[in-house]
C-alpha atoms as a PDB file:
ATOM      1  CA  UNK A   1      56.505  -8.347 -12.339  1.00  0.00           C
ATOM      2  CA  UNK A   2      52.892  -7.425 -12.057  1.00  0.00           C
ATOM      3  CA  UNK A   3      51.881 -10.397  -9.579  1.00  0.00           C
ATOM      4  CA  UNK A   4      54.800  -9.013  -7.669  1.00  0.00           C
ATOM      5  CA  UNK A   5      53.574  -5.282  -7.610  1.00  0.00           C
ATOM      6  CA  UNK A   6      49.764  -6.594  -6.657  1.00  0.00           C
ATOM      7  CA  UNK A   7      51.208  -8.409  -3.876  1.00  0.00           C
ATOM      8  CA  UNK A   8      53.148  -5.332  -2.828  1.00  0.00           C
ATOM      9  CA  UNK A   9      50.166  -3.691  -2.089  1.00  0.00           C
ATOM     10  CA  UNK A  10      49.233  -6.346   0.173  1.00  0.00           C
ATOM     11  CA  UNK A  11      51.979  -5.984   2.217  1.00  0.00           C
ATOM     12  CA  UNK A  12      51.913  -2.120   1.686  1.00  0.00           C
ATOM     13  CA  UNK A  13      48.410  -1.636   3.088  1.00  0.00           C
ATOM     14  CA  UNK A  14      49.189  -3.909   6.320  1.00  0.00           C
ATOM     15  CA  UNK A  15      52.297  -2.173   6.923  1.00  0.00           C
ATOM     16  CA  UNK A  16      50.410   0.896   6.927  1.00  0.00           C
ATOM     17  CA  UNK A  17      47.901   0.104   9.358  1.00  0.00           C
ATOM     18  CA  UNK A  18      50.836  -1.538  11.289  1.00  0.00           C
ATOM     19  CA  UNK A  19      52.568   1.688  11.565  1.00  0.00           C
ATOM     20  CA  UNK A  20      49.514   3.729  12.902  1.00  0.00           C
ATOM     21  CA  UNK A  21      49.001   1.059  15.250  1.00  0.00           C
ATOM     22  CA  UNK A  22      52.394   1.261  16.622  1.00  0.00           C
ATOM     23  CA  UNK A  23      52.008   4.845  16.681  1.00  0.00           C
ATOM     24  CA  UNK A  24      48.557   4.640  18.886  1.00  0.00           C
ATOM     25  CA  UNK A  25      50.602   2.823  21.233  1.00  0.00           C
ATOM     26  CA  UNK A  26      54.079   4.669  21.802  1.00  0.00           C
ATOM     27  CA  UNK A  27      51.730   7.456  22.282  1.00  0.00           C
ATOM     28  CA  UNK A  28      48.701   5.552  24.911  1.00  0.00           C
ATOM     29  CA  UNK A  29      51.191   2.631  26.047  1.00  0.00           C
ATOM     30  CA  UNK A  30      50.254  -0.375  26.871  1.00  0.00           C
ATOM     31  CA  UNK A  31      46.750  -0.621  28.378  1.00  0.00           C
ATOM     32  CA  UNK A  32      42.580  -1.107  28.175  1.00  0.00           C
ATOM     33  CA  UNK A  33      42.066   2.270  26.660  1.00  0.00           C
ATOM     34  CA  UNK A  34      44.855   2.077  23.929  1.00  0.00           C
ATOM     35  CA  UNK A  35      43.586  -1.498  22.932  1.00  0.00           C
ATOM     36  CA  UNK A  36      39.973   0.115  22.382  1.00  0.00           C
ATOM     37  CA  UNK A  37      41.496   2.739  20.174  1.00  0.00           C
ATOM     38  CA  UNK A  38      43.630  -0.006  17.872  1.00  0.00           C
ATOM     39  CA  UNK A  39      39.930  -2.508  18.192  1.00  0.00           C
ATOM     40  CA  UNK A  40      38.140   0.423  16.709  1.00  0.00           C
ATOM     41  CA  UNK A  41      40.748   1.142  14.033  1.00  0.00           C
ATOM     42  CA  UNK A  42      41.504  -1.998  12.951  1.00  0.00           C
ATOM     43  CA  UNK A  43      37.596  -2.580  12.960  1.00  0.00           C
ATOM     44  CA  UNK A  44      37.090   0.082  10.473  1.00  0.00           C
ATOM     45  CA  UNK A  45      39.865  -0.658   8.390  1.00  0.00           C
ATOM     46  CA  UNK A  46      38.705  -4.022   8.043  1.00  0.00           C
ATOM     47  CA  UNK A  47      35.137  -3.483   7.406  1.00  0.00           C
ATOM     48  CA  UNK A  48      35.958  -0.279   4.297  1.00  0.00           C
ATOM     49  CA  UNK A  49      39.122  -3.074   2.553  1.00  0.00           C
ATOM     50  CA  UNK A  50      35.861  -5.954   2.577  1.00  0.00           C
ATOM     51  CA  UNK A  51      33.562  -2.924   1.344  1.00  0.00           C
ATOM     52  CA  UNK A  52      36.151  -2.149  -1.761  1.00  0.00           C
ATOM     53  CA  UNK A  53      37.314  -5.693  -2.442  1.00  0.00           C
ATOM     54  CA  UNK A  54      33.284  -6.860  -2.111  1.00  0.00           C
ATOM     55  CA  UNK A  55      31.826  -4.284  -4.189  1.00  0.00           C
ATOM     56  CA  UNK A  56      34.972  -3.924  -7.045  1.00  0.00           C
ATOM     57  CA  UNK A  57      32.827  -5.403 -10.002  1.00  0.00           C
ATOM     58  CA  UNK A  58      29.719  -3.967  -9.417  1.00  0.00           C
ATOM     59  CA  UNK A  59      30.769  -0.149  -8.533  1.00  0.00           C
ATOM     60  CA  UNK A  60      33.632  -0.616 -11.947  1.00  0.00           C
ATOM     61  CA  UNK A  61      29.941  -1.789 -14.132  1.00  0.00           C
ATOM     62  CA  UNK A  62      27.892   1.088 -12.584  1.00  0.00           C
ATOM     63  CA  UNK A  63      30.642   3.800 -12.621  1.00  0.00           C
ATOM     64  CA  UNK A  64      33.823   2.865 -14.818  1.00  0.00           C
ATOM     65  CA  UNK A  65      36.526   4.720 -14.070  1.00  0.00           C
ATOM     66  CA  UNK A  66      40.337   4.315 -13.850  1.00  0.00           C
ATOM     67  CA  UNK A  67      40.077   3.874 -10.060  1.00  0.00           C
ATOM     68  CA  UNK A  68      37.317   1.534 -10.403  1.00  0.00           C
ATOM     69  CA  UNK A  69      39.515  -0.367 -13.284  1.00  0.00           C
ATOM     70  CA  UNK A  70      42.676  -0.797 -10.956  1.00  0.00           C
ATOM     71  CA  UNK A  71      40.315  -1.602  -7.904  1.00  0.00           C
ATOM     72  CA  UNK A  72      38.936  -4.483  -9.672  1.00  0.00           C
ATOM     73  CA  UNK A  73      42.677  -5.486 -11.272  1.00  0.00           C
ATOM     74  CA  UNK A  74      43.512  -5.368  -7.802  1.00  0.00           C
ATOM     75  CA  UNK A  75      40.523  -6.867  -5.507  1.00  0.00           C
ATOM     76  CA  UNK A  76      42.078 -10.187  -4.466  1.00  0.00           C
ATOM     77  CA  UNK A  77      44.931  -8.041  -2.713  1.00  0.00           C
ATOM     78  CA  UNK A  78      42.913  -5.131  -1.038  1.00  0.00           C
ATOM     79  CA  UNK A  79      40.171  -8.504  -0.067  1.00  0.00           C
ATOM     80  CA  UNK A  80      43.879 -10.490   1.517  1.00  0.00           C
ATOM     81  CA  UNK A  81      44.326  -7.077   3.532  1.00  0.00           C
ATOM     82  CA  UNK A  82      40.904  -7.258   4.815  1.00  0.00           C
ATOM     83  CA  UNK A  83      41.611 -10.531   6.288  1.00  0.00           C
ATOM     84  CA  UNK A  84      45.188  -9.259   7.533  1.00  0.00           C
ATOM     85  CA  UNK A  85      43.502  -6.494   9.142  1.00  0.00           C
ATOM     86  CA  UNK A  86      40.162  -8.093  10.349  1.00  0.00           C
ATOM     87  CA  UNK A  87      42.647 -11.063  12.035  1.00  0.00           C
ATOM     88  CA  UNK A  88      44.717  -8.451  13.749  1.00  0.00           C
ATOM     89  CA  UNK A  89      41.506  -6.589  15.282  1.00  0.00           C
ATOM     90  CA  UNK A  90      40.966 -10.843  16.183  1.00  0.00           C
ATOM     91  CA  UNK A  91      44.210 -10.417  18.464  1.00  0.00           C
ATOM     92  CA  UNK A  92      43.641  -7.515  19.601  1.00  0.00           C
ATOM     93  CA  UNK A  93      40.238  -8.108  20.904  1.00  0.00           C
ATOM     94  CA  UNK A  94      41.288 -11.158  22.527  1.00  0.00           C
ATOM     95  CA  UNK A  95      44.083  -9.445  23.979  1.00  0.00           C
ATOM     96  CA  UNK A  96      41.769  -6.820  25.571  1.00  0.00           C
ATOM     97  CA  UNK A  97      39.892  -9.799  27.017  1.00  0.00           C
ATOM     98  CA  UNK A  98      42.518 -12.168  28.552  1.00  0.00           C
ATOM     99  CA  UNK A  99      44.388  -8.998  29.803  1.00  0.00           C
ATOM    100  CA  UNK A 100      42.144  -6.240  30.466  1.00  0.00           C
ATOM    101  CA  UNK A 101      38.713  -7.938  30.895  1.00  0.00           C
ATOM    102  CA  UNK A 102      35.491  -6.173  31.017  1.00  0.00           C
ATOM    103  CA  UNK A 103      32.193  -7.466  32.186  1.00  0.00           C
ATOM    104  CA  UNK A 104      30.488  -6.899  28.620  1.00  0.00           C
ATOM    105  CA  UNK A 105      33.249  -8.573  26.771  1.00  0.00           C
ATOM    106  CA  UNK A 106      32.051  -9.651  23.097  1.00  0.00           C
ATOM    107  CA  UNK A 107      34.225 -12.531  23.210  1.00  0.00           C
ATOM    108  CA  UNK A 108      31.903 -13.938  26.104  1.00  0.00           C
ATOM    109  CA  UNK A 109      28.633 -13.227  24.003  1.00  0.00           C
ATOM    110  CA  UNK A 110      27.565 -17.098  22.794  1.00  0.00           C
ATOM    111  CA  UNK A 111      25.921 -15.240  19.556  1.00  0.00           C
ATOM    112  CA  UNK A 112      29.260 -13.429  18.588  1.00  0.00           C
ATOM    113  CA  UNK A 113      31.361 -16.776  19.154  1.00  0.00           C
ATOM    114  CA  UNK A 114      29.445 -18.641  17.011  1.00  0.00           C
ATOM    115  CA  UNK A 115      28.717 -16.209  13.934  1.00  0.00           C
ATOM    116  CA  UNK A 116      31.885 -14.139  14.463  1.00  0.00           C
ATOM    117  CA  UNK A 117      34.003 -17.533  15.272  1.00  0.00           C
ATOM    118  CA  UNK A 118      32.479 -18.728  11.857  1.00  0.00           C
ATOM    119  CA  UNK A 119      32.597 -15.693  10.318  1.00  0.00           C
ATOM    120  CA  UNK A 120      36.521 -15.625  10.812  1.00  0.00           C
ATOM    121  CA  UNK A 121      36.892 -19.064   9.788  1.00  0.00           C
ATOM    122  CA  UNK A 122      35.482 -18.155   6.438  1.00  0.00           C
ATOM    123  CA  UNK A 123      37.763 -15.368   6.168  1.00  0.00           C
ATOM    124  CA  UNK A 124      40.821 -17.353   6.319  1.00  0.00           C
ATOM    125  CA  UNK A 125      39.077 -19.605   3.908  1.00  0.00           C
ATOM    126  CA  UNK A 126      38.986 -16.836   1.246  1.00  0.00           C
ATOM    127  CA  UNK A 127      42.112 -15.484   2.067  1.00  0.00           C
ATOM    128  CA  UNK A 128      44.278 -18.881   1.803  1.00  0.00           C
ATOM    129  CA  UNK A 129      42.579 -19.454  -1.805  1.00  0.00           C
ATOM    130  CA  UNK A 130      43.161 -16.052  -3.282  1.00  0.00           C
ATOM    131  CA  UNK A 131      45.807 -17.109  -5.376  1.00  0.00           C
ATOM    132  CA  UNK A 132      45.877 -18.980  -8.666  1.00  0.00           C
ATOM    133  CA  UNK A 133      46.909 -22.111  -7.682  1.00  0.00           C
ATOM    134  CA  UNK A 134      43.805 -23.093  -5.031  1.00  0.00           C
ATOM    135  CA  UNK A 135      41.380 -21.328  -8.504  1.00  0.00           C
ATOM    136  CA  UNK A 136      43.129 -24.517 -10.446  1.00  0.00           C
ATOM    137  CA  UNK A 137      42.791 -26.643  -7.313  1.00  0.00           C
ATOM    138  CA  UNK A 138      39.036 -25.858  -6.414  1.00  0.00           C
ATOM    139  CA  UNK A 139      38.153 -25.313 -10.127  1.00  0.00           C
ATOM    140  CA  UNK A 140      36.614 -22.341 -11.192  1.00  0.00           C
ATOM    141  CA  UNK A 141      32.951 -22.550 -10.494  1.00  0.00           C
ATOM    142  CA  UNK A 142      33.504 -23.913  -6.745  1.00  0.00           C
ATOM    143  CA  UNK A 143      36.093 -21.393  -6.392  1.00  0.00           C
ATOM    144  CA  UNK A 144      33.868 -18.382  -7.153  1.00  0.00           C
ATOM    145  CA  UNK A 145      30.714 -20.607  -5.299  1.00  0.00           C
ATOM    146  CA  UNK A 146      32.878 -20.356  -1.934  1.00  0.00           C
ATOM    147  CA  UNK A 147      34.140 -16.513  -2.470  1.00  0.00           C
ATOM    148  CA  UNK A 148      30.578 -15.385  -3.723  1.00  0.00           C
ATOM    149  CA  UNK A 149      28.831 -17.290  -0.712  1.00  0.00           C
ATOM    150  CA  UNK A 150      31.688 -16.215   1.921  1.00  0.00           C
ATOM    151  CA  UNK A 151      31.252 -12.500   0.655  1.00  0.00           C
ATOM    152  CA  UNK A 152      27.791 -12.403   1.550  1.00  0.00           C
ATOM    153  CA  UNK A 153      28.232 -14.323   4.912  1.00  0.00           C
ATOM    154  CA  UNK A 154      30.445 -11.395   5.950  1.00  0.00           C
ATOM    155  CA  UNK A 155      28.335  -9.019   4.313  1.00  0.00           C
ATOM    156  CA  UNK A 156      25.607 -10.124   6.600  1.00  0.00           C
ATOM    157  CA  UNK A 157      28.109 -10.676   9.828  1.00  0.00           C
ATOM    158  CA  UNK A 158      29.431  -6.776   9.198  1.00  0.00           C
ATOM    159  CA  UNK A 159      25.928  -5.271   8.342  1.00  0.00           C
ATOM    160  CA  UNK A 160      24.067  -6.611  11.036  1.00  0.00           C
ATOM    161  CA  UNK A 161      26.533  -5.170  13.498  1.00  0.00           C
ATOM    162  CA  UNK A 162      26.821  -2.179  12.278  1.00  0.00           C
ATOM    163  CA  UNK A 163      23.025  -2.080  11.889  1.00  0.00           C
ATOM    164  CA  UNK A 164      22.269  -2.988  15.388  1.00  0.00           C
ATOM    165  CA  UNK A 165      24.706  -0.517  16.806  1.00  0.00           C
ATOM    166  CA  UNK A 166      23.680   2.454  14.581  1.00  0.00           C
ATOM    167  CA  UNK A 167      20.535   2.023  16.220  1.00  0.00           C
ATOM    168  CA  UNK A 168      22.127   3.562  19.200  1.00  0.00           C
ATOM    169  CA  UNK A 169      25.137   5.542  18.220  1.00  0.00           C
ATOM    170  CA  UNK A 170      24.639   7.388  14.816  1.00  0.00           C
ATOM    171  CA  UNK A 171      28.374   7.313  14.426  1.00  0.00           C
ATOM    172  CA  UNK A 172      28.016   3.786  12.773  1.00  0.00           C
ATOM    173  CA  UNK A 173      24.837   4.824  10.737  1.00  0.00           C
ATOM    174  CA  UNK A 174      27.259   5.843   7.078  1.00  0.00           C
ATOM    175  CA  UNK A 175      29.078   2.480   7.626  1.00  0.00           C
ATOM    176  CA  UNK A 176      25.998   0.618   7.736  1.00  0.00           C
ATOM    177  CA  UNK A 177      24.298   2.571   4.892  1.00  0.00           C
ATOM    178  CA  UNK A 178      27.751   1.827   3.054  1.00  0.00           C
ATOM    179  CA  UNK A 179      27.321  -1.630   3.368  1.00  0.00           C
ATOM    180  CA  UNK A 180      23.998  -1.514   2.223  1.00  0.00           C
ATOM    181  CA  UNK A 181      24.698   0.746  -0.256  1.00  0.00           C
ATOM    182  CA  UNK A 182      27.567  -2.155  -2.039  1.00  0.00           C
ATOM    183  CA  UNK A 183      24.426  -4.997  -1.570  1.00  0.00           C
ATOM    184  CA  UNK A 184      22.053  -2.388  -3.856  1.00  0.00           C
ATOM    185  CA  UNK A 185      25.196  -1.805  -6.030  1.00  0.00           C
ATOM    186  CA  UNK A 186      25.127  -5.764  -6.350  1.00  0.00           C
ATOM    187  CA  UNK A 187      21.600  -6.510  -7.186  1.00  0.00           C
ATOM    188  CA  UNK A 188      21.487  -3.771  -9.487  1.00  0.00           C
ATOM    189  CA  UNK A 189      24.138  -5.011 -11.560  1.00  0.00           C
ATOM    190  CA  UNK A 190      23.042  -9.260 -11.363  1.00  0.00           C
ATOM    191  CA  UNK A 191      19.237  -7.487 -12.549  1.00  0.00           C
ATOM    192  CA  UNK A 192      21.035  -5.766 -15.488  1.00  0.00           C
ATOM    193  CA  UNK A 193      23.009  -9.596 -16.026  1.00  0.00           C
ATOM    194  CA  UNK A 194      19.848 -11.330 -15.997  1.00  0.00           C
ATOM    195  CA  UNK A 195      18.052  -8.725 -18.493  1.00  0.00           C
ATOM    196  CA  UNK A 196      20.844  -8.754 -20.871  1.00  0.00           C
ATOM    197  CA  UNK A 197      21.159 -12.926 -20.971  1.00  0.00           C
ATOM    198  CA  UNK A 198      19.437 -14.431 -24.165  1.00  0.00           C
ATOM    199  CA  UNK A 199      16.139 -16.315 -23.449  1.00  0.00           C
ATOM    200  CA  UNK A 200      16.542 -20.149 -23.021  1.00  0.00           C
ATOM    201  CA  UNK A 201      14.619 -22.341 -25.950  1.00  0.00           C
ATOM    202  CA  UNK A 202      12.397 -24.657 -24.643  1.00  0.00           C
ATOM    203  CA  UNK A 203      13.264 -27.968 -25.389  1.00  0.00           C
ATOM    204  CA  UNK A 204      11.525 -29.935 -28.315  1.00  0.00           C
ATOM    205  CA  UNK A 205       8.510 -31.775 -27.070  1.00  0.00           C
ATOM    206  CA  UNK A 206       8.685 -35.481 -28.989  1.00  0.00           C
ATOM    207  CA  UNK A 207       5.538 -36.104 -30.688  1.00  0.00           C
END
């Protein structure tokens, strides 16, 4: 009954955003400026779910809490809604460029098809093994190897766009500060790990 619940909240999120997307379009109809709005919603919604589901463990060890608790009981489902939502903005921005092209599109930008193309790939990597079954499949250590290496490939993908765009419109300066804000959170708490770990013995040198 509990898997069932976490799941729900899955599908509860997506249907959520689906519903203000819907919304953004019975209200702009169908065209180029109504696809910006639901590229730039869908955007941020994406990049806050990856900022909760990456950062669970570490903000729930630096600042327990019954929020932090259930975010961290609940991070493989908020992370699968990141990759619903980040997959969507996909469509959308693809849609915007097949049907209402622009001269600057991103989807013509060799950089962005190659890290973003790979970048999405990952994604549905992480997303198709967040369930128990691929964990027994993979085994545990590669499983976490993939999802801790994957989680800092988008951390890096998201950040550096955010980054480079804050540069020149302030609006994106608090999500990139937020996303480098989860990294400290991070490094903090693998410092504290590596303090608290008992010394290795040196092995016994044969006479």
């Amino acid at each position: 009954m509990a898997r069932r619940t976490n799941w729900r909240l899955t599908v509860g999120i997506s249907a959520a955003l689906a519903a203000a997307w819907a919304a953004i379009f019975l209200v702009g109809a169908w065209n180029a400026e109504t696809l910006q709005v639901n590229i730039r919603l869908t955007a941020r919604a994406a990049v806050v779910l990856f900022m909760l589901a990456f950062g669970a463990s570490s903000l729930h060890a630096l600042r327990p809490s019954r929020f932090t608790k259930w975010l961290l009981r609940n991070r493989r489902y908020v992370g699968v809604s990141f990759a619903v939502a980040h997959f969507i903005h996909l469509g959308m921005l693809v849609a915007r460029d097949v049907v209402f092209p622009v001269p600057d599109s991103s989807l013509l930008n060799p950089l962005s098809l190659v890290f973003g193309g790979f970048a999405y790939l990952v994604i549905a990597a992480l997303a198709l093994t967040s369930n128990d079954r691929a964990v027994a499949w993979l085994g545990a250590q590669r499983w976490k190897r993939l999802h801790l290496v994957g989680g800092y490939y988008i951390w890096f993908i998201f950040t550096r766009t955010y980054a480079l765009r804050a540069v020149e419109d302030p609006f994106f300066a608090p999500f990139a500060l937020a996303l480098f804000g989860v990294l400290a959170m991070r490094l903090v708490v693998l410092r504290r790990k590596k303090r608290r770990a008992p010394p290795r013995k040196a092995p016994l040198q044969r006479a």
